[in-house]
N, C-alpha and C. Protein backbone atom coordinates (compact mmCIF):
# COMPACT_ATOMS: atom_id res chain seq x y z
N UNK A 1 47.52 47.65 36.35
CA UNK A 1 48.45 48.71 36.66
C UNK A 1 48.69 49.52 35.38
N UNK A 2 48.90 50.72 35.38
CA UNK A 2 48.98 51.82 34.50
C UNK A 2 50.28 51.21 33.99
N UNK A 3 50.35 51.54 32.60
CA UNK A 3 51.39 51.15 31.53
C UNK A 3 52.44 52.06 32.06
N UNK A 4 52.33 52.65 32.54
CA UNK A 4 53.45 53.81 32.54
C UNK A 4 54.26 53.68 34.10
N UNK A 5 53.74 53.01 34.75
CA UNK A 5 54.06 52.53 35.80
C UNK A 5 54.67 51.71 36.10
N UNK A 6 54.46 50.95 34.81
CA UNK A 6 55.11 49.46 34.92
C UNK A 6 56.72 50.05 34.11
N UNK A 7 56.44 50.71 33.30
CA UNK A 7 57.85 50.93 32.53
C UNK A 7 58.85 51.53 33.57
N UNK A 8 57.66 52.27 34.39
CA UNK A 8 59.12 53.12 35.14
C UNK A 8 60.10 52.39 36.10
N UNK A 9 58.88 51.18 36.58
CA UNK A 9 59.88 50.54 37.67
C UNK A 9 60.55 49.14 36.99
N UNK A 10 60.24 48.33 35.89
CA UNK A 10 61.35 47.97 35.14
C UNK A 10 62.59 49.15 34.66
N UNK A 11 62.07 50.20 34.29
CA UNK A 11 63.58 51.08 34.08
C UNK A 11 64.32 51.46 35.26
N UNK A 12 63.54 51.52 36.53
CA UNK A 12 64.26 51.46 38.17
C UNK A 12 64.78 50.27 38.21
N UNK A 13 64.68 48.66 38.15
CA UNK A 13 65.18 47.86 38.01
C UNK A 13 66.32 47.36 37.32
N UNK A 14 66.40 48.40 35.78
CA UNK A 14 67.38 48.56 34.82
C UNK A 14 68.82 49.12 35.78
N UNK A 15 67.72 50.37 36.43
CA UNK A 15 69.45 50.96 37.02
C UNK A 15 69.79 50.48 37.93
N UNK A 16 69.14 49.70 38.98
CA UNK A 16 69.61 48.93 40.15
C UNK A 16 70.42 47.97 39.52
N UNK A 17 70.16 47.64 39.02
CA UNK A 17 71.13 46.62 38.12
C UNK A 17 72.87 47.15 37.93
N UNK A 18 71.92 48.30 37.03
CA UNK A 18 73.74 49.10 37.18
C UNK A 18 74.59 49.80 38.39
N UNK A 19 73.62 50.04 39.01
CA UNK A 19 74.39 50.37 40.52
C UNK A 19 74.91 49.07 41.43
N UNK A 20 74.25 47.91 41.39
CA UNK A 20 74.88 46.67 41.71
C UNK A 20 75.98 46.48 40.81
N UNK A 21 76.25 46.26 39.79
CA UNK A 21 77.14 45.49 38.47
C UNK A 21 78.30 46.70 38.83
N UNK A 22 78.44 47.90 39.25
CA UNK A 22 79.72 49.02 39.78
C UNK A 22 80.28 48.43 40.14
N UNK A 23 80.36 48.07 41.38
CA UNK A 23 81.62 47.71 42.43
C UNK A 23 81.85 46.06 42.13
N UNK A 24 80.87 45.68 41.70
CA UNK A 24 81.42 44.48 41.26
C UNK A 24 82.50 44.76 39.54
N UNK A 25 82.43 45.62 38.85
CA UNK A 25 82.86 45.50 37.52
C UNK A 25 84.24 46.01 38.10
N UNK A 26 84.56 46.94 39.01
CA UNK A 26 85.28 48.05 39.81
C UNK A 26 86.39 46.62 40.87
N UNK A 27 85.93 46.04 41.02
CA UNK A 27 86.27 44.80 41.74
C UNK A 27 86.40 45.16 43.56
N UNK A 28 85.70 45.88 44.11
CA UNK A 28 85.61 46.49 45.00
C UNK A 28 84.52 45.49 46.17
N UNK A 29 84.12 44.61 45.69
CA UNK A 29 83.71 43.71 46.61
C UNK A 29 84.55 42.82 46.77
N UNK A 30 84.83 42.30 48.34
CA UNK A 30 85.38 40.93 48.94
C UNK A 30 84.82 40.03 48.84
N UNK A 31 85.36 38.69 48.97
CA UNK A 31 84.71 37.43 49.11
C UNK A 31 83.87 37.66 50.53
N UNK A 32 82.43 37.32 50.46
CA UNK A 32 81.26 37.36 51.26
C UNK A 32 79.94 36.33 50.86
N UNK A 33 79.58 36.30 51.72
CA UNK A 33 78.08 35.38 51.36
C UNK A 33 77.12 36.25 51.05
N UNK A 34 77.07 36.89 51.10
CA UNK A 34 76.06 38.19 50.76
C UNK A 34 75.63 39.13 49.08
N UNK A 35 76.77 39.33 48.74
CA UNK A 35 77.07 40.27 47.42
C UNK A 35 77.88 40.06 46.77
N UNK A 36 78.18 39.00 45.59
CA UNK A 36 78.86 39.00 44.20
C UNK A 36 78.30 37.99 43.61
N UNK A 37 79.75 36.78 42.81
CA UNK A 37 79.36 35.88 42.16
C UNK A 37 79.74 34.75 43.10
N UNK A 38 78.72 34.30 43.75
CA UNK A 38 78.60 33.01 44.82
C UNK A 38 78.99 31.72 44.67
N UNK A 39 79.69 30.85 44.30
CA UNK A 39 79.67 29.88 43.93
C UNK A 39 81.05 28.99 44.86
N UNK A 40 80.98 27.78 45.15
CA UNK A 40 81.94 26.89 45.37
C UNK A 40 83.74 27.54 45.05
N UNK A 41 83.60 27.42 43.07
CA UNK A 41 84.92 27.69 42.81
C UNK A 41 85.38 28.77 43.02
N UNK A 42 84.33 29.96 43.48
CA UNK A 42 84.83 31.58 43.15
C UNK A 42 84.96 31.65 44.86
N UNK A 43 84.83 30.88 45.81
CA UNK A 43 84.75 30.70 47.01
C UNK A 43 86.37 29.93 47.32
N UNK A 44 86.85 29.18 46.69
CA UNK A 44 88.12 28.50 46.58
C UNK A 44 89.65 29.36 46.68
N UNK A 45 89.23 30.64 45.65
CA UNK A 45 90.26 31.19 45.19
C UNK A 45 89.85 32.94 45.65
N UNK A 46 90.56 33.79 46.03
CA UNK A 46 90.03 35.44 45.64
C UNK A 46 90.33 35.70 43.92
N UNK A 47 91.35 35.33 43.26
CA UNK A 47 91.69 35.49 41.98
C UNK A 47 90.55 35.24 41.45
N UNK A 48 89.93 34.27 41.36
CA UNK A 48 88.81 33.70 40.69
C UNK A 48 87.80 34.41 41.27
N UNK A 49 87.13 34.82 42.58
CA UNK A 49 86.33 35.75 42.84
C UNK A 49 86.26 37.16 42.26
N UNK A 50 87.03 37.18 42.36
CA UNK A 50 87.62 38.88 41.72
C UNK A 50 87.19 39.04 39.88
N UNK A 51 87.84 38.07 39.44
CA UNK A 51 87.35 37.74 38.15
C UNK A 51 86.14 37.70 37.95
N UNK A 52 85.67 36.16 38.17
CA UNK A 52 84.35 36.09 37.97
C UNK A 52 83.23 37.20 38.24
N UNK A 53 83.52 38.07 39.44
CA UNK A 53 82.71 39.20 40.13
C UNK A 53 82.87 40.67 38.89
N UNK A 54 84.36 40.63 38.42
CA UNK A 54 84.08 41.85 37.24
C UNK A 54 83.48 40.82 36.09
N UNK A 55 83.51 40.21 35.51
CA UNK A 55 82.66 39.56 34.56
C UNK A 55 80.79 39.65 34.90
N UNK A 56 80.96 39.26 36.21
CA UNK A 56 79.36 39.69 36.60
C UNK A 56 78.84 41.00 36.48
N UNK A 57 79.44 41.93 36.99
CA UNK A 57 79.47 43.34 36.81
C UNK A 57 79.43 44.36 36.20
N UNK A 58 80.45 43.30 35.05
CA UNK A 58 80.02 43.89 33.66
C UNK A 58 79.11 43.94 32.87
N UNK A 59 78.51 42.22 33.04
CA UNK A 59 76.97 41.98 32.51
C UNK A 59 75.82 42.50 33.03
N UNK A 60 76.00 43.12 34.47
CA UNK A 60 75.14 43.64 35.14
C UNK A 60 74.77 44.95 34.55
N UNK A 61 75.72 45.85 34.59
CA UNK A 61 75.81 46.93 33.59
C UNK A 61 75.49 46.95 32.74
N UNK A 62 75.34 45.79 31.28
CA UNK A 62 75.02 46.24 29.82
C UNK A 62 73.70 45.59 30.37
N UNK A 63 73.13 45.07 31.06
CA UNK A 63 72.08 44.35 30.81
C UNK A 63 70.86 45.30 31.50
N UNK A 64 71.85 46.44 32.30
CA UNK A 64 70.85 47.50 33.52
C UNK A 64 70.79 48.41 32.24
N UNK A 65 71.29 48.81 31.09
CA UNK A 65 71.12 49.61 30.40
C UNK A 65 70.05 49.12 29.44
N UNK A 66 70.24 47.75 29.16
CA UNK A 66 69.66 47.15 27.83
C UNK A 66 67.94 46.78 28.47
N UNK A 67 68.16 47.15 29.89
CA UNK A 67 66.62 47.25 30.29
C UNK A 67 65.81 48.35 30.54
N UNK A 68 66.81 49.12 30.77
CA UNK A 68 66.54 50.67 30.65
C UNK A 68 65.82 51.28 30.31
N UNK A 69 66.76 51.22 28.71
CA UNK A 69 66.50 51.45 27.62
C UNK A 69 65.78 50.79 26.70
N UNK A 70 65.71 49.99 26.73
CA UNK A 70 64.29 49.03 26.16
C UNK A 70 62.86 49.04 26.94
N UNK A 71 62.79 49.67 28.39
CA UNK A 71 61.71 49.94 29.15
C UNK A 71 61.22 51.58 28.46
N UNK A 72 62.13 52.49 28.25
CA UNK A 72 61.95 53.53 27.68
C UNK A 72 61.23 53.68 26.30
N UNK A 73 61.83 52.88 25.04
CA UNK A 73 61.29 52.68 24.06
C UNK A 73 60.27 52.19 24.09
N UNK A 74 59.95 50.85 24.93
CA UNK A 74 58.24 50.56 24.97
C UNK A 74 57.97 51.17 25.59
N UNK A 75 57.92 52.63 26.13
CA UNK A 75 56.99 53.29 26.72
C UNK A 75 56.54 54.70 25.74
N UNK A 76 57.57 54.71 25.03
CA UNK A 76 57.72 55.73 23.94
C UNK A 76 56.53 55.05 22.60
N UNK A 77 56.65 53.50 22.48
CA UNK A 77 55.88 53.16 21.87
C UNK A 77 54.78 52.77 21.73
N UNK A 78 54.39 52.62 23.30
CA UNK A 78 52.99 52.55 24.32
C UNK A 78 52.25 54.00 23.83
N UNK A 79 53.06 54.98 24.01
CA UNK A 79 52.27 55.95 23.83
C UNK A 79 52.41 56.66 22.70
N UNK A 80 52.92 56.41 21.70
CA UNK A 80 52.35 56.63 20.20
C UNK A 80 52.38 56.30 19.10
N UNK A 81 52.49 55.18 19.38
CA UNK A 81 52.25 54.13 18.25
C UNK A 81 51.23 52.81 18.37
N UNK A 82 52.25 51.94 19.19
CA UNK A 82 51.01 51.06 19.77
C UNK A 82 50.39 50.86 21.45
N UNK A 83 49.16 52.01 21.15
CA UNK A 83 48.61 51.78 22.59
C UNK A 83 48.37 50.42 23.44
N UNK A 84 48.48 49.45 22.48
CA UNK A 84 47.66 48.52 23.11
C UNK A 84 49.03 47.57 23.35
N UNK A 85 50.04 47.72 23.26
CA UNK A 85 51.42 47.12 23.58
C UNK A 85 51.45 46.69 25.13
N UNK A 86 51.33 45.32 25.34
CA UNK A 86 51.49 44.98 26.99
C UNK A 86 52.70 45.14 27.40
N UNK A 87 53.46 46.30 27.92
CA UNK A 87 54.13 46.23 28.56
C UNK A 87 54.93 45.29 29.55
N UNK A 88 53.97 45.20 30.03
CA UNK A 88 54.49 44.23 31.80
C UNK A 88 54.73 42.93 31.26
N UNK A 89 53.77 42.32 29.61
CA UNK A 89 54.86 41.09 29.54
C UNK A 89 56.29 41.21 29.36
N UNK A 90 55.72 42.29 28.39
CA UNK A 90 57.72 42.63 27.19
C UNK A 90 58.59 42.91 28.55
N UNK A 91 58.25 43.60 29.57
CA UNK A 91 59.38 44.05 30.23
C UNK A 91 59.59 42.88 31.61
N UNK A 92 58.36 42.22 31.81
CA UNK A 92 58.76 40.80 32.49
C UNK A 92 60.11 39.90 31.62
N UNK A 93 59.21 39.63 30.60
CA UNK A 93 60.22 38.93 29.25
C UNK A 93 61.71 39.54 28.90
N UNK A 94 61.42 40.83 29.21
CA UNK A 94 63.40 41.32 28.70
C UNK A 94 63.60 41.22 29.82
N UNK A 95 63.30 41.60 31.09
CA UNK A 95 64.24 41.58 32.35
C UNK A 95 64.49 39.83 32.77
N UNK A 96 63.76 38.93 32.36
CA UNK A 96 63.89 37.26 32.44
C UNK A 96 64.89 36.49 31.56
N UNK A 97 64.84 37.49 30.72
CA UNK A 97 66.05 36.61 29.70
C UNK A 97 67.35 37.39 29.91
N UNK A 98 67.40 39.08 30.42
CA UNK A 98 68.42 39.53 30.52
C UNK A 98 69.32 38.86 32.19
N UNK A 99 68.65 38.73 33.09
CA UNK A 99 69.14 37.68 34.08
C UNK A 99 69.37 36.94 33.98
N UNK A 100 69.23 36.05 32.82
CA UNK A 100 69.05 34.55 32.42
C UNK A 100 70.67 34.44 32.32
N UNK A 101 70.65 35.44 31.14
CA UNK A 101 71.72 35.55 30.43
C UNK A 101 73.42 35.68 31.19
N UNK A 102 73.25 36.89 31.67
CA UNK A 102 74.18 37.35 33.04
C UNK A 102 74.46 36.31 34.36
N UNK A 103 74.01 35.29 34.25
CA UNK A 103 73.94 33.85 35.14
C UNK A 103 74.84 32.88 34.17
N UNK A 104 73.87 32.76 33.24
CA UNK A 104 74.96 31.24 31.98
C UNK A 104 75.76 31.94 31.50
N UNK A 105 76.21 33.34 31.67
CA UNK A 105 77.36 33.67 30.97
C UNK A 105 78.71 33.93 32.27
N UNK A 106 78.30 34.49 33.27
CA UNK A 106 78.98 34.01 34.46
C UNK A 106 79.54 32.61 34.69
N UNK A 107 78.53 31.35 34.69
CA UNK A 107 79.02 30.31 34.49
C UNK A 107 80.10 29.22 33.68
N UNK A 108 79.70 30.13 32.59
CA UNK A 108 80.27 29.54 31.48
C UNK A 108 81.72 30.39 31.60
N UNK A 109 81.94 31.31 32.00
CA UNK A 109 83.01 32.38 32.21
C UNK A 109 83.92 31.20 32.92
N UNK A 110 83.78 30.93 34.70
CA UNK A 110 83.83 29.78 35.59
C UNK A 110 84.55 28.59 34.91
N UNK A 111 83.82 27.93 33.76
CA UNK A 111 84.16 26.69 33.78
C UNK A 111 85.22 26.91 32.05
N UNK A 112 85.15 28.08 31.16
CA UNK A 112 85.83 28.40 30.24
C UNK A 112 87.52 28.26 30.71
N UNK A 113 87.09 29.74 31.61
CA UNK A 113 88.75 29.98 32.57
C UNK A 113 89.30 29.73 33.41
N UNK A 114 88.52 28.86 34.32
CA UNK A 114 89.31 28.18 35.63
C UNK A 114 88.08 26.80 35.69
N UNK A 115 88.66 25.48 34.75
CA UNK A 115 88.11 24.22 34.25
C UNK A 115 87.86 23.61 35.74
N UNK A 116 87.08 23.05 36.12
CA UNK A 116 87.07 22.33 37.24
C UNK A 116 88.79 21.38 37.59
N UNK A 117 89.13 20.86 36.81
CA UNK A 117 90.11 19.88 37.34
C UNK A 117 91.82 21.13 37.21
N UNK A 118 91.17 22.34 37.67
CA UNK A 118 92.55 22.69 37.18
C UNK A 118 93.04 23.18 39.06
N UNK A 119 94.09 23.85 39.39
CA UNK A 119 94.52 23.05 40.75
C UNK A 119 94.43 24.76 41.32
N UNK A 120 93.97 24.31 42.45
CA UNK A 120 93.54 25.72 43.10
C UNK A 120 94.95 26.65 43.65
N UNK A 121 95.02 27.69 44.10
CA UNK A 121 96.30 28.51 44.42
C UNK A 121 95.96 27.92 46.17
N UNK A 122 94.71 28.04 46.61
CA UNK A 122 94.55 27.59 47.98
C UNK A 122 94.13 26.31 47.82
N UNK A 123 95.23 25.18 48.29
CA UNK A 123 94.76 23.76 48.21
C UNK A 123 93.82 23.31 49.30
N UNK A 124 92.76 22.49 49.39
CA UNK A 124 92.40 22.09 50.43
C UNK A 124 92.52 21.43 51.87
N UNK A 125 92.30 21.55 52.79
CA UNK A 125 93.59 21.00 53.82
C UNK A 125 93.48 19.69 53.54
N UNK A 126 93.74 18.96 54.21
CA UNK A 126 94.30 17.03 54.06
C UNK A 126 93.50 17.02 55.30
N UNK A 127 92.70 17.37 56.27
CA UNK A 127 91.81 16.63 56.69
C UNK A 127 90.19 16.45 56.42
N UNK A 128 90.00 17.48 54.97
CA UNK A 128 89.07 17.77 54.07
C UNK A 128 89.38 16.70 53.30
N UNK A 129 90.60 16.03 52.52
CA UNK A 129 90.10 15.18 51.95
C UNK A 129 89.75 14.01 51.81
N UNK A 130 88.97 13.41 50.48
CA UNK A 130 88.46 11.94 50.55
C UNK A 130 89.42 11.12 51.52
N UNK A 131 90.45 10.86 51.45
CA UNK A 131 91.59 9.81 51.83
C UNK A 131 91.75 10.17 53.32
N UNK A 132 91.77 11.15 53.57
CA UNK A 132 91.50 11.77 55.37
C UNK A 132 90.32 11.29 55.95
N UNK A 133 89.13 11.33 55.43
CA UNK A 133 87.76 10.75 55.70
C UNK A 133 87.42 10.04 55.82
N UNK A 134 87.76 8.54 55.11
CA UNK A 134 87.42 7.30 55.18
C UNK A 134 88.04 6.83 56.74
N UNK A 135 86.84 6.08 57.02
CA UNK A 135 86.83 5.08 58.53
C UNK A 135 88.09 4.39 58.17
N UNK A 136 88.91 4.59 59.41
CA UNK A 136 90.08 3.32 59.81
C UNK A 136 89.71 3.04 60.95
N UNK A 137 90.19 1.41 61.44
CA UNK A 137 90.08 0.76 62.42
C UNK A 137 91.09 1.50 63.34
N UNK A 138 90.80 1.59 64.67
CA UNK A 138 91.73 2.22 65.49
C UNK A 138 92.69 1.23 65.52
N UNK A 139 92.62 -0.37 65.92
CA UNK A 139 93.37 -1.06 65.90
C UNK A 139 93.67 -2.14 64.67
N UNK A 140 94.74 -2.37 64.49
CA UNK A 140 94.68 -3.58 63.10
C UNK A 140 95.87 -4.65 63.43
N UNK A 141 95.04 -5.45 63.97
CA UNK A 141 96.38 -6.78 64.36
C UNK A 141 95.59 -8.01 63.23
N UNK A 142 96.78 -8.41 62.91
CA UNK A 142 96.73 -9.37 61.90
C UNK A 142 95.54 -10.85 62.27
N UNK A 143 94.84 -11.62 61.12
CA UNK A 143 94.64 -12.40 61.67
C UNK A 143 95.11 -13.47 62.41
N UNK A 144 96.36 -14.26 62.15
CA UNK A 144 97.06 -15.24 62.64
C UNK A 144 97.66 -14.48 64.08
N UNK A 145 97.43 -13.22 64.52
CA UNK A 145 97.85 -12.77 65.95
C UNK A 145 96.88 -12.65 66.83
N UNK A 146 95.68 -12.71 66.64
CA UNK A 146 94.81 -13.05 67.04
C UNK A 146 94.23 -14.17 67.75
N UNK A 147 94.59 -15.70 66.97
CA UNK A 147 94.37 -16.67 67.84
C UNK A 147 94.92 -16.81 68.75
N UNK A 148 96.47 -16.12 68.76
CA UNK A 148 97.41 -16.33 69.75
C UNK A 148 96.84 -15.29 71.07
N UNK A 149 96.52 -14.57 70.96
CA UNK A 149 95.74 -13.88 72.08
C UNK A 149 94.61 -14.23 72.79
N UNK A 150 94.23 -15.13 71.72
CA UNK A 150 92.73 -15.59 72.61
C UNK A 150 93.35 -16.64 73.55
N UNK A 151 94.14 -17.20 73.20
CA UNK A 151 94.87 -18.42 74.12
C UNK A 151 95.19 -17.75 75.60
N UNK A 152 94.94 -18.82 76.59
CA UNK A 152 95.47 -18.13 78.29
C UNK A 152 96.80 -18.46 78.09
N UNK A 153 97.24 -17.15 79.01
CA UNK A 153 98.93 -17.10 79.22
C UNK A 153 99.28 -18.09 80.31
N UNK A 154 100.47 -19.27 80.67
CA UNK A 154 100.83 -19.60 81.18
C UNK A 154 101.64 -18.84 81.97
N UNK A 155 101.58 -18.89 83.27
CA UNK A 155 103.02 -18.06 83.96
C UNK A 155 103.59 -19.12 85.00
């Protein structure tokens, strides 16, 4: 594929990036299965969705620019300096580490500001939890009441 081809649609990829990372930085997306930052804890809380989703949004944004614009320069440098510059790795390679990045830094956002053991605003119901779940016997008569039952009743 033509060098120049490849830059343009990593730099189309740059801005999709930034047109996704908007409404998330904007906080204009709801909790959905579809479009933000997906996860268990950001699923628990909207506070924490909301958060975590402008933190995503934001990274989405510097990272739609920082591909952009780095797709631009190697194309600027493709064509007059070094012709023989592979593109499609460098811009595989920046767009792989710039996702990389915008993921473990989301995460790390997650477990920085809302720690796993810290207590949700929406608690879970009580028939969700462990102690709700575990098997009980429908009935529980003691052992020593037992023999007495097996015995026939006199009348």
């Amino acid at each position: 594929m033509r060098p120049d081809i490849v830059a343009l649609l990593y730099g189309l990829a740059g801005l999709v990036f930034i047109a996704i990372g908007i409404p998330l930085a904007l906080e204009r997306v709801p909790p959905n299965h579809w479009y933000g930052f997906r996860t268990v804890k950001t699923f628990s809380n909207q506070t924490i969705w909301y958060a975590a989703d402008r933190v995503a949004g934001i990274d989405l944004i510097i990272v739609g620019v920082v591909i952009a614009l780095g797709m631009l320069a190697m194309f600027v440098l493709h064509a007059a300096v070094l012709p023989t510059l592979p593109i499609a790795r460098w811009g595989f390679g920046l767009f792989l580490v710039a996702t990389t990045v915008v993921v473990l830094h989301g995460f790390w956002f997650l477990s920085r500001v809302y720690p796993r053991n810290a207590p949700s605003r929406f608690p879970r119901p009580a028939q969700f939890t462990p102690a709700a779940t575990e098997a009980k016997p429908l009935i529980s008569i003691p052992i020593g009441e037992i023999e007495t039952l097996a015995q026939p009743r006199v009348t």
